[in-house]
C-alpha atoms as a PDB file:
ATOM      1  CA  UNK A   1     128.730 132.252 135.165  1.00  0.00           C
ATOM      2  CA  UNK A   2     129.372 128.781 133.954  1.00  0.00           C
ATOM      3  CA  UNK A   3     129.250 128.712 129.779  1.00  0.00           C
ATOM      4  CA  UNK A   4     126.342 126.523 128.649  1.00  0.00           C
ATOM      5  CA  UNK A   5     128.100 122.876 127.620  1.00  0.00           C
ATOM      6  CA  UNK A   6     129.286 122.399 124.055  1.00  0.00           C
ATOM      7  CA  UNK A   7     127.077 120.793 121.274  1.00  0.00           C
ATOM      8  CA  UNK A   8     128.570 117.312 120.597  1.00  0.00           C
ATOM      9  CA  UNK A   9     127.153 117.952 116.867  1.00  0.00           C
ATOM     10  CA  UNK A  10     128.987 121.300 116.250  1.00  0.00           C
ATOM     11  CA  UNK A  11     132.691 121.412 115.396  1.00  0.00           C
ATOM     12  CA  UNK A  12     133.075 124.957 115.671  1.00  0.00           C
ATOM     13  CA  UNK A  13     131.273 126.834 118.478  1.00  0.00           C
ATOM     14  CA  UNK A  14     131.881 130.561 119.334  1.00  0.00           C
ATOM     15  CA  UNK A  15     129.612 132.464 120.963  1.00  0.00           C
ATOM     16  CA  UNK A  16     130.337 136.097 121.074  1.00  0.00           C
ATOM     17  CA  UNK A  17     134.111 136.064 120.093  1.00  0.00           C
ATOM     18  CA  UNK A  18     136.958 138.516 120.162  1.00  0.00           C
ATOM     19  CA  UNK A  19     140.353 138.793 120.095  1.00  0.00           C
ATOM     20  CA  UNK A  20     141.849 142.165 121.141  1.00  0.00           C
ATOM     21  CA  UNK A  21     146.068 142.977 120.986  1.00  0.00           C
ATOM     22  CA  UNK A  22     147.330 145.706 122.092  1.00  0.00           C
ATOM     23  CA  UNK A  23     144.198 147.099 122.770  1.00  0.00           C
ATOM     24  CA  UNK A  24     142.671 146.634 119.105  1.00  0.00           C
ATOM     25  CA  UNK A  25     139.912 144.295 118.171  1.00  0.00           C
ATOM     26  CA  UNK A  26     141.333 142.207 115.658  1.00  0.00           C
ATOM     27  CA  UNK A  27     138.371 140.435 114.880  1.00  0.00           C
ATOM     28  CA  UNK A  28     134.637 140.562 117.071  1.00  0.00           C
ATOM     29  CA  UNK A  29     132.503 139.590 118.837  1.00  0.00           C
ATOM     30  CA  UNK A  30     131.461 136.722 116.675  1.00  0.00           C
ATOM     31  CA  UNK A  31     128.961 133.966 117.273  1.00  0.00           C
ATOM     32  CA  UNK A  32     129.481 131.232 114.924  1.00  0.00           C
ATOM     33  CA  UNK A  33     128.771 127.332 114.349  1.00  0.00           C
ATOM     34  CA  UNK A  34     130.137 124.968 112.010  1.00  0.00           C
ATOM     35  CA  UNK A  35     129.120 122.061 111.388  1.00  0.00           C
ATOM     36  CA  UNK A  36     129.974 118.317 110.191  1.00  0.00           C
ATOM     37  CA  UNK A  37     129.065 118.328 106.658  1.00  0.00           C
ATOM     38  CA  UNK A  38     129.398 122.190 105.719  1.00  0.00           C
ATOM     39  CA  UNK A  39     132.505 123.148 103.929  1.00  0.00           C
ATOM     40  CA  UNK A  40     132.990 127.649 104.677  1.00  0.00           C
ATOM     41  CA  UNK A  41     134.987 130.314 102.889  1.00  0.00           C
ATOM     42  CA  UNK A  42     135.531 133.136 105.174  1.00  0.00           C
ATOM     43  CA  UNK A  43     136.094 136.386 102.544  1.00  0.00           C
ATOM     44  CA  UNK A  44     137.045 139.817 103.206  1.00  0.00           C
ATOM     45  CA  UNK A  45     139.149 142.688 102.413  1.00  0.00           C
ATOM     46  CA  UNK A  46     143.204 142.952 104.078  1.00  0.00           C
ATOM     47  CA  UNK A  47     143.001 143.347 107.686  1.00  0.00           C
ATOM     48  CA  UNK A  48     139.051 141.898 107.856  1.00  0.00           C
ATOM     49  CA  UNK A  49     140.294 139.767 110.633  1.00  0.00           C
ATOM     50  CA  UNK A  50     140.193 136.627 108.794  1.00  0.00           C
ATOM     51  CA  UNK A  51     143.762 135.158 109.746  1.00  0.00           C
ATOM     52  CA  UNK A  52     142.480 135.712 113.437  1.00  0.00           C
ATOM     53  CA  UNK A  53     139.465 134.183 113.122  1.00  0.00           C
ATOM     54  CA  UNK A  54     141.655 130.956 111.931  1.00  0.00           C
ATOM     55  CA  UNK A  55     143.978 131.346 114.582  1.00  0.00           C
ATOM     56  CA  UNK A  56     141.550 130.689 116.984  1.00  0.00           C
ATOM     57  CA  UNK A  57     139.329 127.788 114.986  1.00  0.00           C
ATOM     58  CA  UNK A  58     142.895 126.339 115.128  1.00  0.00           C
ATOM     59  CA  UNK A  59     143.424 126.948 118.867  1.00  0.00           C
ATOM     60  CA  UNK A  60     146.397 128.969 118.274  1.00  0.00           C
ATOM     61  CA  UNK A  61     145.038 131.730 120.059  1.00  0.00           C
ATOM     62  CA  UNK A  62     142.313 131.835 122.617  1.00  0.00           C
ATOM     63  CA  UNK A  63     139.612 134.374 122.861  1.00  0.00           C
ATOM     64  CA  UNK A  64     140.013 137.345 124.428  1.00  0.00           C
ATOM     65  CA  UNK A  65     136.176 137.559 125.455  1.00  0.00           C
ATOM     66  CA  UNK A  66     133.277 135.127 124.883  1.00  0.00           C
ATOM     67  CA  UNK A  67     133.080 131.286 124.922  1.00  0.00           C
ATOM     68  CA  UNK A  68     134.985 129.339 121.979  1.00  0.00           C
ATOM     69  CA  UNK A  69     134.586 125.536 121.522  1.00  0.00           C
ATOM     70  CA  UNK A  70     136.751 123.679 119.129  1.00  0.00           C
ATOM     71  CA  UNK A  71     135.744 120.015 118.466  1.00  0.00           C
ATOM     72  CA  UNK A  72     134.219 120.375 121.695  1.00  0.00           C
ATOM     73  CA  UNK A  73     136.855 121.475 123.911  1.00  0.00           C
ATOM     74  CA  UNK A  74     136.542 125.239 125.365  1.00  0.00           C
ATOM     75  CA  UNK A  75     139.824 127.295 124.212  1.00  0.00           C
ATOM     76  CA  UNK A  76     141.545 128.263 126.787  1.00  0.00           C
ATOM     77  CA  UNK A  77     141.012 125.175 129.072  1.00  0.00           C
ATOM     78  CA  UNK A  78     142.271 122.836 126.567  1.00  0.00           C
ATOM     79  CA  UNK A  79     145.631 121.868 125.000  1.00  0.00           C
ATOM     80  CA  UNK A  80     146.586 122.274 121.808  1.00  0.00           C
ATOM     81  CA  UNK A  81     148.729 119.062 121.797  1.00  0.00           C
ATOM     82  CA  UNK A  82     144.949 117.249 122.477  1.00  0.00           C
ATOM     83  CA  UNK A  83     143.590 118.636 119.371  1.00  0.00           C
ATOM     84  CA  UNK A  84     146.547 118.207 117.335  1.00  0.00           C
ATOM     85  CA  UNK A  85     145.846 115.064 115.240  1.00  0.00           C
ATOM     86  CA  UNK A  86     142.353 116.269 115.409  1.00  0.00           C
ATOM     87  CA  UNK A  87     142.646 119.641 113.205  1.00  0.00           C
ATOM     88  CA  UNK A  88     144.467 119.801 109.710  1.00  0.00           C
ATOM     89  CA  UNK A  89     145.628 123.064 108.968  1.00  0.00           C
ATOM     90  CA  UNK A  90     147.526 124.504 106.299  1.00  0.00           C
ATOM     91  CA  UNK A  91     149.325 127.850 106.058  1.00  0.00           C
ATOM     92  CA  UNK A  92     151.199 130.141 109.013  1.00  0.00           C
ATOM     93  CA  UNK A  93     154.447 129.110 110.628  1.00  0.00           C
ATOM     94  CA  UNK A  94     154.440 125.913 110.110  1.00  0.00           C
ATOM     95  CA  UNK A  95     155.073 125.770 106.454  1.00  0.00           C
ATOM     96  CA  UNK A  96     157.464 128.564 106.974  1.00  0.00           C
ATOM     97  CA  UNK A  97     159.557 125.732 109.307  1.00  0.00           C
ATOM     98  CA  UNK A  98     159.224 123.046 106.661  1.00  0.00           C
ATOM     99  CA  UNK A  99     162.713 122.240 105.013  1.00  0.00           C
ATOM    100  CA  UNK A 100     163.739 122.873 101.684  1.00  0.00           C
ATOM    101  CA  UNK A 101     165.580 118.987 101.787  1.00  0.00           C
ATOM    102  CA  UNK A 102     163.065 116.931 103.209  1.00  0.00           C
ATOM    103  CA  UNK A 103     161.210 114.395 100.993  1.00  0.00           C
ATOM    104  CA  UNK A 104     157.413 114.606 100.235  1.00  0.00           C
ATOM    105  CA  UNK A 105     156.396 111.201 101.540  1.00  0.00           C
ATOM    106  CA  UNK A 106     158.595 112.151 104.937  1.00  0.00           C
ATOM    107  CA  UNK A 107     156.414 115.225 105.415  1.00  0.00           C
ATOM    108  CA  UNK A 108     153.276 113.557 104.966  1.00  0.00           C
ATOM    109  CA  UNK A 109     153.478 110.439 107.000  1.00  0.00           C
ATOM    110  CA  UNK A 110     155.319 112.849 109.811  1.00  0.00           C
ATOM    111  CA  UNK A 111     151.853 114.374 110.329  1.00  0.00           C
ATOM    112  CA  UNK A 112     150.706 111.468 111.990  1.00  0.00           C
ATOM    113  CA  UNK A 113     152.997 111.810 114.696  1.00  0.00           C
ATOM    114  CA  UNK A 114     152.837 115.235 115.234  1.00  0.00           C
ATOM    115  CA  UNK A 115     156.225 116.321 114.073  1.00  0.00           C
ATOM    116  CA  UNK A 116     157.726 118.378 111.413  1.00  0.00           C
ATOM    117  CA  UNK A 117     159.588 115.392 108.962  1.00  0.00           C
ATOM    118  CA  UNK A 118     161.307 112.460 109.285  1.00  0.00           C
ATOM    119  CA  UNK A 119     164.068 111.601 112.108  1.00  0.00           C
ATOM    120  CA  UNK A 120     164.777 108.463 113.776  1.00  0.00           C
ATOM    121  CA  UNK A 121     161.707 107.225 113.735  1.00  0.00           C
ATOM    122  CA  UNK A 122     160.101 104.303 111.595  1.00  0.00           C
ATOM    123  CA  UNK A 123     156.691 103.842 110.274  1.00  0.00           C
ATOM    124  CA  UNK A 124     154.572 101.344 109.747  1.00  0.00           C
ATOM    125  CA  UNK A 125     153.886 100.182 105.945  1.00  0.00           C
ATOM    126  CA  UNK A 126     150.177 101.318 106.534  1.00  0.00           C
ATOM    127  CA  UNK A 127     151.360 104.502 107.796  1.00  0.00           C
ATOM    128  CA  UNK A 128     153.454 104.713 104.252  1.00  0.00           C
ATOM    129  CA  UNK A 129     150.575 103.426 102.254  1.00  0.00           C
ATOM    130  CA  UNK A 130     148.283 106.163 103.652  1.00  0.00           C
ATOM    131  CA  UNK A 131     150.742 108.986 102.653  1.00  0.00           C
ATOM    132  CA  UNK A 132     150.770 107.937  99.417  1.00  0.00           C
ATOM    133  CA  UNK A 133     146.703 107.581  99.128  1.00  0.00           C
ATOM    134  CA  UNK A 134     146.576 111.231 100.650  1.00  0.00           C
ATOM    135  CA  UNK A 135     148.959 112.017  97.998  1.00  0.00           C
ATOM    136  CA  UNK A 136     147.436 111.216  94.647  1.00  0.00           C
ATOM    137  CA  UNK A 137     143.990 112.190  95.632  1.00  0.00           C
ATOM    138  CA  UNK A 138     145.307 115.506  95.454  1.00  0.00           C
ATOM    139  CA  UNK A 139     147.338 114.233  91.950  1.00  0.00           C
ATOM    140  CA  UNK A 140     150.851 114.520  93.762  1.00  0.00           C
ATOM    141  CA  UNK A 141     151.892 111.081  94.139  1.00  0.00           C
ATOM    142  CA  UNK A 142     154.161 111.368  91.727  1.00  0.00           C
ATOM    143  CA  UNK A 143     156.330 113.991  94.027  1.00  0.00           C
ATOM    144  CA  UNK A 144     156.416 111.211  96.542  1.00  0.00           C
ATOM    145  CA  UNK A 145     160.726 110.863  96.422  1.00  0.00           C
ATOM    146  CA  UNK A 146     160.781 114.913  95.469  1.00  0.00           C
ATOM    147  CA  UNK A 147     162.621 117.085  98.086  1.00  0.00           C
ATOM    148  CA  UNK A 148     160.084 119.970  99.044  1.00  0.00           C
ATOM    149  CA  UNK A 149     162.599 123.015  97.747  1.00  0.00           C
ATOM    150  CA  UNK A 150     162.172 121.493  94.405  1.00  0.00           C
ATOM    151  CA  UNK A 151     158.872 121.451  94.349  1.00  0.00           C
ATOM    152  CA  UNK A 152     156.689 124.644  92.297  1.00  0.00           C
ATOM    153  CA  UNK A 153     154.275 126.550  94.582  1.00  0.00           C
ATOM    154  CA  UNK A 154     151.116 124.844  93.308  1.00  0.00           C
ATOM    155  CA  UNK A 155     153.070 121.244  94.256  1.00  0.00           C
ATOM    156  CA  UNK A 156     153.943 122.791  97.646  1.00  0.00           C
ATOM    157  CA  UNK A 157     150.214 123.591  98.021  1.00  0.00           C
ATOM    158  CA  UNK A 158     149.009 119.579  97.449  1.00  0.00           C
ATOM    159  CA  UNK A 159     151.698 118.790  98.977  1.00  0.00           C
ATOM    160  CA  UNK A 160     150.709 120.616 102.410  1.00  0.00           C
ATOM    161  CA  UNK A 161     146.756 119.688 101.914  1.00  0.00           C
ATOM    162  CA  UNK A 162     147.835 116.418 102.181  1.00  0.00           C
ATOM    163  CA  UNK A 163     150.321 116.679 105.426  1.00  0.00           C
ATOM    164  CA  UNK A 164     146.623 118.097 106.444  1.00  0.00           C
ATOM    165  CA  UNK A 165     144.758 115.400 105.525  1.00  0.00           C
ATOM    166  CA  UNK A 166     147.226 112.552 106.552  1.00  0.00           C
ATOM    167  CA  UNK A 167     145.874 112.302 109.994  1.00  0.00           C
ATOM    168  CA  UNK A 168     142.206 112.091 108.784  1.00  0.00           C
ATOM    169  CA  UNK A 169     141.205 115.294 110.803  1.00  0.00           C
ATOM    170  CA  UNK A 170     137.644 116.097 111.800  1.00  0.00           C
ATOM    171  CA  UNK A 171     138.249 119.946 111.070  1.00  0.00           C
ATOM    172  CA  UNK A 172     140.155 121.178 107.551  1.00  0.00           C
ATOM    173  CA  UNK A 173     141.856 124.853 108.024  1.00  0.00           C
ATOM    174  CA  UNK A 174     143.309 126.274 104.436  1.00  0.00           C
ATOM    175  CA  UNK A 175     144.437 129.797 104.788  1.00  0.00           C
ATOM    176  CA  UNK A 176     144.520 131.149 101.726  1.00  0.00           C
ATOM    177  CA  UNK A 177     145.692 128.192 100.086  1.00  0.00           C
ATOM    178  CA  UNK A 178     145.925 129.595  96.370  1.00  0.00           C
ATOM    179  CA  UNK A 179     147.854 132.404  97.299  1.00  0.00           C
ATOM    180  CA  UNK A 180     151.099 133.069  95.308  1.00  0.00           C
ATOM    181  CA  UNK A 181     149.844 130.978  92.410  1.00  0.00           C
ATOM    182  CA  UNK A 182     149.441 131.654  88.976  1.00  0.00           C
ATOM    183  CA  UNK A 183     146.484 131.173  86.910  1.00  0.00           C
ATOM    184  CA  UNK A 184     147.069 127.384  86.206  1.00  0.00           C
ATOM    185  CA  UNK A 185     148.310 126.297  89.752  1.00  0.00           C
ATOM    186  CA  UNK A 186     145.150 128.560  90.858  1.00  0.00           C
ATOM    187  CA  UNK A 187     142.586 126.430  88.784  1.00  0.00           C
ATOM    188  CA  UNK A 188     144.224 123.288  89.802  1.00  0.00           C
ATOM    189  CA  UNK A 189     144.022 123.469  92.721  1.00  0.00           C
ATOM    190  CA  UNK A 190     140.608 125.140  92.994  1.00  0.00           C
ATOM    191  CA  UNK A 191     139.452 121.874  91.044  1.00  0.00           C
ATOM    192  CA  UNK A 192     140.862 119.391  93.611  1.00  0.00           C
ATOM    193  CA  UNK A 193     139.522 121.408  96.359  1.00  0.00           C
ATOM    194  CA  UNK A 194     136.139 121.301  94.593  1.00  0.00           C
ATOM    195  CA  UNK A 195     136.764 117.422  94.202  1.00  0.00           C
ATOM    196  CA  UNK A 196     137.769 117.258  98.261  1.00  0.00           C
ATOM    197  CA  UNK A 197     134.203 119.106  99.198  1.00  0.00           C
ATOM    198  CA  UNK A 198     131.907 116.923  97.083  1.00  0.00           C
ATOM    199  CA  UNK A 199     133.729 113.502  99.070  1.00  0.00           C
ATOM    200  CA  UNK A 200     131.363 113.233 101.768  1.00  0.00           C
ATOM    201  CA  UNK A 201     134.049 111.308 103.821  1.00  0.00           C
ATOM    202  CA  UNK A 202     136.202 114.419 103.583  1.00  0.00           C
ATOM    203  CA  UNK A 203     136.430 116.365 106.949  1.00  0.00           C
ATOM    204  CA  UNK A 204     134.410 119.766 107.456  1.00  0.00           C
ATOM    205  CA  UNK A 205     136.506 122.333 105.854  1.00  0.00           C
ATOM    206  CA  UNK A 206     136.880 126.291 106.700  1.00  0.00           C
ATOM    207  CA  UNK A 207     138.883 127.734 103.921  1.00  0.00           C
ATOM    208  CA  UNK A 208     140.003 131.296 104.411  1.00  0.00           C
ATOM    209  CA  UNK A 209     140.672 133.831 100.756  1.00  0.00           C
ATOM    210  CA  UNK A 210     140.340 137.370  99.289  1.00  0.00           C
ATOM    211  CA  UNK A 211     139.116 136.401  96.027  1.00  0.00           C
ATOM    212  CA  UNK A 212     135.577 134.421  95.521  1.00  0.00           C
ATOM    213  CA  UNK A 213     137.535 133.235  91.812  1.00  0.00           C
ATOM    214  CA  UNK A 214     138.966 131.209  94.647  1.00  0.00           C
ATOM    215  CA  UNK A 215     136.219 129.402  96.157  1.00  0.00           C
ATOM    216  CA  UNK A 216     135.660 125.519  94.962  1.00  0.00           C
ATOM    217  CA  UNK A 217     132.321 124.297  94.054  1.00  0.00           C
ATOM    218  CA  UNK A 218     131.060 122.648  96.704  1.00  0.00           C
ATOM    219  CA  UNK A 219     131.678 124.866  99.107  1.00  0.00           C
ATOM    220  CA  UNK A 220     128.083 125.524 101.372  1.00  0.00           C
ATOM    221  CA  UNK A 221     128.457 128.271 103.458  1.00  0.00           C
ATOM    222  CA  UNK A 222     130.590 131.935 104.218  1.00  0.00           C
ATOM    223  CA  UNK A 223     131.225 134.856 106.257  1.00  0.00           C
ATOM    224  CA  UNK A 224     132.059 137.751 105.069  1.00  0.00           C
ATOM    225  CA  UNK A 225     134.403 139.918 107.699  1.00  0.00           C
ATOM    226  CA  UNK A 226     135.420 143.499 107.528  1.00  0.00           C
ATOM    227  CA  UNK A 227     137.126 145.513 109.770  1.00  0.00           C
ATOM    228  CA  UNK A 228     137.049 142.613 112.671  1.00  0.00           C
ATOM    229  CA  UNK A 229     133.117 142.426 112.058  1.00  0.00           C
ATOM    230  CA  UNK A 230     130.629 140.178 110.147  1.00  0.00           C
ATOM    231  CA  UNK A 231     129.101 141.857 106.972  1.00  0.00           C
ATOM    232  CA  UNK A 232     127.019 138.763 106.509  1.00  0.00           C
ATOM    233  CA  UNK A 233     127.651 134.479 107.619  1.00  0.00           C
ATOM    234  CA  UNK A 234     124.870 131.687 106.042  1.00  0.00           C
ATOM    235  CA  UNK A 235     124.403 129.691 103.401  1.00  0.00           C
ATOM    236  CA  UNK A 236     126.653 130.751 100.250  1.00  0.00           C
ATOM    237  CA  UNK A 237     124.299 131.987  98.160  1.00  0.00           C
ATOM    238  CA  UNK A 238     122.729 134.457 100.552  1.00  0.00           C
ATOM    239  CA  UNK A 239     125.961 135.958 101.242  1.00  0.00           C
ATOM    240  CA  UNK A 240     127.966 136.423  98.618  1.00  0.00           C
ATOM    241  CA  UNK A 241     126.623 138.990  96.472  1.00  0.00           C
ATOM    242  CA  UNK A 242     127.477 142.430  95.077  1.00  0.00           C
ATOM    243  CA  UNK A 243     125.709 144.269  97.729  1.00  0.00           C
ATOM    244  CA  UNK A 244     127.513 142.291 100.392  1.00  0.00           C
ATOM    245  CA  UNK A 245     131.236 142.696  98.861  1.00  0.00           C
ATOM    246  CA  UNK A 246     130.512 146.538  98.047  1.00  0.00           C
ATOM    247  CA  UNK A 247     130.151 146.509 102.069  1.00  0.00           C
ATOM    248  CA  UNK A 248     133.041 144.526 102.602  1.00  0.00           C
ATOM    249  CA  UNK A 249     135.621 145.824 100.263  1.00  0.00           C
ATOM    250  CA  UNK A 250     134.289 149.482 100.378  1.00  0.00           C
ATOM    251  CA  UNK A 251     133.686 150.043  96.844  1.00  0.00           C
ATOM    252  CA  UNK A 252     130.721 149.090  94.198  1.00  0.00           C
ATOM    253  CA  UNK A 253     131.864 145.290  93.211  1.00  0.00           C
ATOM    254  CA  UNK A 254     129.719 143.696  90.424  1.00  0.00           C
ATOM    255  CA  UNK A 255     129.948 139.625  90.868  1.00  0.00           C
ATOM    256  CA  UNK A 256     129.310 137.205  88.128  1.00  0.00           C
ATOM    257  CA  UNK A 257     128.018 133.537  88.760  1.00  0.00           C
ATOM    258  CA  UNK A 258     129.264 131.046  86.234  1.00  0.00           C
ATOM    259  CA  UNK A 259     129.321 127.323  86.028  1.00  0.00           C
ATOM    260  CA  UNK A 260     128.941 127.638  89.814  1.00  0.00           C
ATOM    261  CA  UNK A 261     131.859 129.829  90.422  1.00  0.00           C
ATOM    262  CA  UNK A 262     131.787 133.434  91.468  1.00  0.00           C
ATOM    263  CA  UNK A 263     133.953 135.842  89.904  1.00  0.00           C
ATOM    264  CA  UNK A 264     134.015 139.539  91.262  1.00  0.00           C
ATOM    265  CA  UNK A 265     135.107 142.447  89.479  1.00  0.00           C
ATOM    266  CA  UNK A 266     134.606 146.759  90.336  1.00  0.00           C
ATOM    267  CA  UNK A 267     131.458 147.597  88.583  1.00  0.00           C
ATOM    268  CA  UNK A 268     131.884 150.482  85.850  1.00  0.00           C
ATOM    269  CA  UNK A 269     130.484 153.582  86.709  1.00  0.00           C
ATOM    270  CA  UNK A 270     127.145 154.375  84.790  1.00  0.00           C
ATOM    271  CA  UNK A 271     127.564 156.463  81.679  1.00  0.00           C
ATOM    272  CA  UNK A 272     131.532 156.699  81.851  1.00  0.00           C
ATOM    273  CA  UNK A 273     134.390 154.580  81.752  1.00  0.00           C
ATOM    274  CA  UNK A 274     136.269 153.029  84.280  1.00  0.00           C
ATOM    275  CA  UNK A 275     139.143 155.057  85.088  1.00  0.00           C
ATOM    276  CA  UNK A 276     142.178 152.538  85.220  1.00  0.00           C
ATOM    277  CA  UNK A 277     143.886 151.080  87.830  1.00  0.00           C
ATOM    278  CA  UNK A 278     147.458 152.381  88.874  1.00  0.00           C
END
């Protein structure tokens, strides 16, 4: 049977979604829709299936069963080089590839060609111009002539936002952008993020975490995975809350809302103490 066509106003389209290796169900089925304005955390536990998930928003992978559309191409009949300059994405292999000698600006502009750094090619003084702009609206123009091994892990993080943003993508993919950070480089960067989600020319965003201390302001919707399946997906609000992690993580979480961040914690046992944690 012939999948119904694509919504030219969705961005994300899966309709009952799953990838399976080896046999396992990594994450599914799914049916989910993102759209041009909404900014998503998808939150869960180690194994949830949330670095699948990605892989497929990013057309990495395709899905094993059900119909996936990325910026309105079906996965698995499209390819990946088309979407390319079309999808930002931070994270994965690609960072891993990223040499310790190259210079900031050289990443950044690079994205716009599709390559990994500089190499015998020239660019245009616009092309230059915008790397910079990308650059200090994340407040790292000033690592411009910095070679990346130099660079602390919170500058490495703005740094590969904006090799995301340089190509002025439709679709923003951080996985688990804050991770390895300390409390500083966290909040940082949690407060440009917040900055990037209230810009309403900034591209629809799916950022992936454990930890809602991690989630920006400004960020609309989730979906909350657990063992490959959906605990709960909607508007923010609605699903982040204690019952909905207790289901997630598999233990009673207590979550506090303050100044519009969330801030989860294991709730202490009634009438006792909390035994500490080994």
């Amino acid at each position: 049977m012939t999948p119904e066509p694509p919504d030219p106003d969705l961005l994300i389209d899966f309709r009952g979604v799953s990838l399976v290796r080896g046999g396992t169900t990594l994450v599914g089925p799914i049916d989910w829709q993102v759209e041009l304005d909404e900014r998503w955390v998808i939150l869960g536990p180690n194994g949830a299936g949330k670095t699948s998930l990605l892989s497929m928003a990013s057309a990495r992978q395709h899905p094993t069963s059900g119909v996936g559309y990325v910026l309105g191409e079906q996965l698995g009949r499209v390819d990946l080089r088309e979407l390319t300059t079309r999808l930002g994405l931070t994270g994965g292999r690609e960072v891993e590839r990223i040499p310790p000698g190259e210079i900031v600006e050289d990443l950044v502009v690079s994205a716009g060609y599709a390559v990994l750094g500089r190499w015998r090619e020239d660019y245009e003084p616009v092309d230059r111009s915008q790397a910079l702009n990308t650059l200090e609206s994340l407040g790292a123009e000033h690592l411009a002539q910095r070679t990346y091994g130099t660079l602390s892990e919170g500058e490495r993080k703005r740094v590969q936002i904006a090799r995301a943003l340089m190509t002025d993508p439709e679709l923003l993919l951080l996985d688990e952008p804050a991770a390895g950070l300390d409390l500083g480089g966290r909040e940082e960067l949690v407060d440009r993020l917040g900055r990037l989600a209230a810009d309403p020319d900034a591209p629809a965003t799916v950022l992936i975490t454990h930890h809602p201390e991690e989630i920006p302001p400004g960020f609309s919707h989730a979906m909350l995975l657990s063992e490959g399946g959906v605990v709960a997906q909607g508007l923010l609000g609605d699903v982040l809350t204690a019952e909905n992690l207790s289901t997630a993580f598999h233990q009673q979480i207590a979550l506090d809302v303050i100044d519009g961040r969330f801030f989860a914690r294991r709730a202490r046992r009634a009438g006792g103490h909390r035994r500490a944690e080994q």
